[in-house]
Every structure is written in structure tokens, then in C-alpha cells.
Protein backbone atom coordinates (compact mmCIF):
# COMPACT_ATOMS: atom_id res chain seq x y z
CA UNK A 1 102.62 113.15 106.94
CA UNK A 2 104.84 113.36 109.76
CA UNK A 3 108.44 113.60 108.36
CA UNK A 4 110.07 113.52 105.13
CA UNK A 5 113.37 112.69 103.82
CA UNK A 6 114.97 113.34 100.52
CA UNK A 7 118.44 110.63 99.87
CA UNK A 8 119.98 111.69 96.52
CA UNK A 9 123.00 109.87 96.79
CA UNK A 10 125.08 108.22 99.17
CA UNK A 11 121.98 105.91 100.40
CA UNK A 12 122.01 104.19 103.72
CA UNK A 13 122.09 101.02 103.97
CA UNK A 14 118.58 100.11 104.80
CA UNK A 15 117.71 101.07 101.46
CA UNK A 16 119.71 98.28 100.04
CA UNK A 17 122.86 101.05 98.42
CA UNK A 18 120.85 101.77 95.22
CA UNK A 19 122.55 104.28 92.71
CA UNK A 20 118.68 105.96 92.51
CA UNK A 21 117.28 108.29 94.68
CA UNK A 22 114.99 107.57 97.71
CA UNK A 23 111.85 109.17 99.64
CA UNK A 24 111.24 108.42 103.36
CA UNK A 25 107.91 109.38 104.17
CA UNK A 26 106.62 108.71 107.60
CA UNK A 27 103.22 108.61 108.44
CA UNK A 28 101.15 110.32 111.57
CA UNK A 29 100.59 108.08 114.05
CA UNK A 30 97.33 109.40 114.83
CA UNK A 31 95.68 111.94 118.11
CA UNK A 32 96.13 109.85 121.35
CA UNK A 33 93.73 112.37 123.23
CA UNK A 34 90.87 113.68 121.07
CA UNK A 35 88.70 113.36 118.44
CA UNK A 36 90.61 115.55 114.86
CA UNK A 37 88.76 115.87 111.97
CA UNK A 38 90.17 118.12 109.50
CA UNK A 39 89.44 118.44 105.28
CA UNK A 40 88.92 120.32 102.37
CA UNK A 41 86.59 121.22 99.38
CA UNK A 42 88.58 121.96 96.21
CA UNK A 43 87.53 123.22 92.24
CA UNK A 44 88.97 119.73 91.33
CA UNK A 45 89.99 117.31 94.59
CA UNK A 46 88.38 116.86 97.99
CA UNK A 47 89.98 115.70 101.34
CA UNK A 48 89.39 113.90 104.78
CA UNK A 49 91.07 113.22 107.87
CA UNK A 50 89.90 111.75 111.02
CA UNK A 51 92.29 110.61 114.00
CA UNK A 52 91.47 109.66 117.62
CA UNK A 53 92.46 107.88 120.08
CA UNK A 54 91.44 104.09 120.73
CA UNK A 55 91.99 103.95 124.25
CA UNK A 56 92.99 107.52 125.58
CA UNK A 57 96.45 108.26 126.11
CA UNK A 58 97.37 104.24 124.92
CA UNK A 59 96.61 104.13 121.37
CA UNK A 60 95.05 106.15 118.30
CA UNK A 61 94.15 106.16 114.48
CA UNK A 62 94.34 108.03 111.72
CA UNK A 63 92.23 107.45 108.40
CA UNK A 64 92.76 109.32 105.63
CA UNK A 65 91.33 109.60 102.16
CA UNK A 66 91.06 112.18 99.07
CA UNK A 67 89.60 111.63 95.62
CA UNK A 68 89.97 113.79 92.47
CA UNK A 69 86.77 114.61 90.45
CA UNK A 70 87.59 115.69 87.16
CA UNK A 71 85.60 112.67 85.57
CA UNK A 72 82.66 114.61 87.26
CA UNK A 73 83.49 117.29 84.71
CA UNK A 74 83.84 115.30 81.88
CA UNK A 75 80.67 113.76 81.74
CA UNK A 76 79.28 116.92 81.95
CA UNK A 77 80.76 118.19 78.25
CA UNK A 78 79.38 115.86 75.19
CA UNK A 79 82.68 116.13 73.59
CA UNK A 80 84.83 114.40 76.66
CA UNK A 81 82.22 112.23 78.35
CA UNK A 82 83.94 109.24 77.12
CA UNK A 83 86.78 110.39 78.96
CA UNK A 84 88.20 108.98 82.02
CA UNK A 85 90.55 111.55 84.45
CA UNK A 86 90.39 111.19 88.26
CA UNK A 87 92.79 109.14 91.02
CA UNK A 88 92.13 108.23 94.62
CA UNK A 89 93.78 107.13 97.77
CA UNK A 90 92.92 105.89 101.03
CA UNK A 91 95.81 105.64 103.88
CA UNK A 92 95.21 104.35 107.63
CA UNK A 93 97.33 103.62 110.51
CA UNK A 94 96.39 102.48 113.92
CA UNK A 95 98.90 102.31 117.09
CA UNK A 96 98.53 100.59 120.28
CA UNK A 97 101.11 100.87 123.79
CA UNK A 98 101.11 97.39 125.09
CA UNK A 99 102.87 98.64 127.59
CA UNK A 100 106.34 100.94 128.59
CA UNK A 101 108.30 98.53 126.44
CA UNK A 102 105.87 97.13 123.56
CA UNK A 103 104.12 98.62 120.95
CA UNK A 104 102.19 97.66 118.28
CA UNK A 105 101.72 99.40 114.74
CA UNK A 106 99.27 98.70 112.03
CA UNK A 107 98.95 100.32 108.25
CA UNK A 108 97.42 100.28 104.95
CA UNK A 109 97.37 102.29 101.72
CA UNK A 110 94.75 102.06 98.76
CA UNK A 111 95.22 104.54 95.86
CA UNK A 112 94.74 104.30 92.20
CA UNK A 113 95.17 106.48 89.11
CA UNK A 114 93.15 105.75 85.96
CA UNK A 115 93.58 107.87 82.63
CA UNK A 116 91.44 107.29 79.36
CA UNK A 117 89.97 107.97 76.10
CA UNK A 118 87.33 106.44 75.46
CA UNK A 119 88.03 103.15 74.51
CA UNK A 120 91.44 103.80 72.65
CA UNK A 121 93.63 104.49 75.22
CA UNK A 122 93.85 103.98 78.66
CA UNK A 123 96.63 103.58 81.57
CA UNK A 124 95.19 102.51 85.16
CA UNK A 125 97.85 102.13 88.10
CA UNK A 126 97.80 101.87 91.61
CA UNK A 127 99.41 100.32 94.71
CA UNK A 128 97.33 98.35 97.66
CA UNK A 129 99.89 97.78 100.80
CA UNK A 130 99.44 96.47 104.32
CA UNK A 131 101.85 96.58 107.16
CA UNK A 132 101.68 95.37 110.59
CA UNK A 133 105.32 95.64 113.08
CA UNK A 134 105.60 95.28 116.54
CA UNK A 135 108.37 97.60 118.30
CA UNK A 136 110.02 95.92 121.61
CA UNK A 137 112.67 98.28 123.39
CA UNK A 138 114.85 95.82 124.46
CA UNK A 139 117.34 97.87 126.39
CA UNK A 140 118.16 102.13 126.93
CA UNK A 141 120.95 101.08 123.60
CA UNK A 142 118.75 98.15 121.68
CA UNK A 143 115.51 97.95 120.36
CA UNK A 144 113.71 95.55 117.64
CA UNK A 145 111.20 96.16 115.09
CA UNK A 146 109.05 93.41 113.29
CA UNK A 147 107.38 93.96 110.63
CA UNK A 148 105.16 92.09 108.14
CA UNK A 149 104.91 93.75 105.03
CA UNK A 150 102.23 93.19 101.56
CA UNK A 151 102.30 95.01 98.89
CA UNK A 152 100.31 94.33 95.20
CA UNK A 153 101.10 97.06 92.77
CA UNK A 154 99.21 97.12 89.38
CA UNK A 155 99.97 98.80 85.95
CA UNK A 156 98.14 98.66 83.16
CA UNK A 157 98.23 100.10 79.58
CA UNK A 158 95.35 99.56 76.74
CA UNK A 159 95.78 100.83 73.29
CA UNK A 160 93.53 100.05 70.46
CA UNK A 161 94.02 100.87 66.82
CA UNK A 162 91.92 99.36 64.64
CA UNK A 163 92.60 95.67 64.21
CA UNK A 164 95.81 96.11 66.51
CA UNK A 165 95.08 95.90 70.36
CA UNK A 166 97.65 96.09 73.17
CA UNK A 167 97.10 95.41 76.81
């Protein structure tokens, strides 16, 4: 994460003046220079980062992933193995100087969250988006951004309880 902002009220209008609340979360764009690879080992989650440059100095990435394993834990005990507990996420963004006024951007996220049971209960939920925008600096006072933007978020609920089923 590069920067974060926190609107609680009064929103701007790029957000479309929404009575909610809104986080702005922007993303690193990545080590122009050098190979980065940081991570981490944890009792229940794991991490990985990798960024570099794809033509020094002109344009980088920046790949990023985690993954709980509680399931893992689960399995292991007779009394929860039919259990399911763990999410993941995958986020990557890739940046290229065209040149001095053009730039091009690329990004995509992958997580999901999944929470069950056994078979009587279970809520799955996750979010797959893709973004591709092209910056063009028009002037010292004007600039444009284009951007192309997918998005496919999923929710989903199962309850069972004996002859009643709900999904």
C-alpha cells in the first residue's frame, strides 16, 4: 500500500456524494531499479511480495499474494475437519513510461473468503477486478486519465436444515 485515505463525510465528488463513508487505497507502483522481495511466516497467515523493474528506470511490477491457513489446522482435529476457515488474495500492478508525457498502468486483484461447517452452513465471498488506464499529461495545468475498469464480485450463503435448503 502506498497511501490511504479515510472520507467520513463530506465526500468529493469523484466518489459520486454518497452519505456513506469511503476508503482510498492506493497501490505501490512497484521498484523501478531492483529486484524486492520481502514476506513473512505467521502461526496462522503467510505473505509474499516481489517488485522489479521491467525495463530499468522505465517501468516495474509488483505481485503480491498472502493466504490464511487455518483449514490446515482443522483437518488436523477429528472434531473440526469438516470445517472450512481460511481466505486468500492475490494483487498485481505493472507500470510502464512511454515516454516524459505517457504512461501506462495495469492492475488486478483476486481474493476470496470462504467460511463453513460442514455441510450446514457456509458463506464464500470474494472480488476478482482488472484495471488498465493510460495517464497523458497534457499540459504543466491538464492531464487525462483513461481507465478501463472490470470488476465480478461474488457472495454466497448455504444453509441446510433438514428438508429446508437455502442458497
Amino acid at each position: 500500500i502506498k497511501d490511504v485515505k479515510l472520507y467520513k463525510g463530506g465526500m468529493p465528488a469523484e466518489y459520486g456524494g454518497r452519505l456513506s463513508s469511503v476508503m482510498d487505497i492506493k497501490m505501490k507502483e512497484g521498484n523501478s531499479k531492483k529486484l524486492a522481495v520481502s514476506g513473512g511466516i505467521g502461526l496462522i497467515s503467510s505473505k509474499l511480495t516481489v517488485e522489479a523493474p521491467i525495463v530499468k528506470n522505465k517501468g516495474s511490477f509488483i505481485i503480491s499474494g498472502r493466504r490464511t491457513y487455518a483449514d490446515v489446522f482443522l483437518k488436523a482435529s477429528e472434531r473440526f475437519k469438516d470445517n472450512t476457515l481460511y481466505f486468500y488474495d492475490l494483487n498485481a500492478k505493472a507500470n510502464f513510461r512511454i515516454n516524459d508525457k505517457n504512461r501506462i498502468f495495469a492492475s488486478g486483484y483476486y481474493g476470496r473468503d470462504l467460511l463453513g461447517f460442514g455441510d450446514n452452513f457456509g458463506i464464500d465471498w470474494g472480488n476478482k477486478t482488472c484495471t488498465i488506464r493510460w495517464n497523458k499529461i497534457i499540459s504543466n495545468r491538464l492531464f487525462l486519465n483513461t481507465s478501463v475498469i472490470y470488476s465480478d464480485y461474488n457472495y454466497n450463503v448455504k444453509l441446510k436444515n433438514g428438508e429446508t435448503n437455502f442458497n
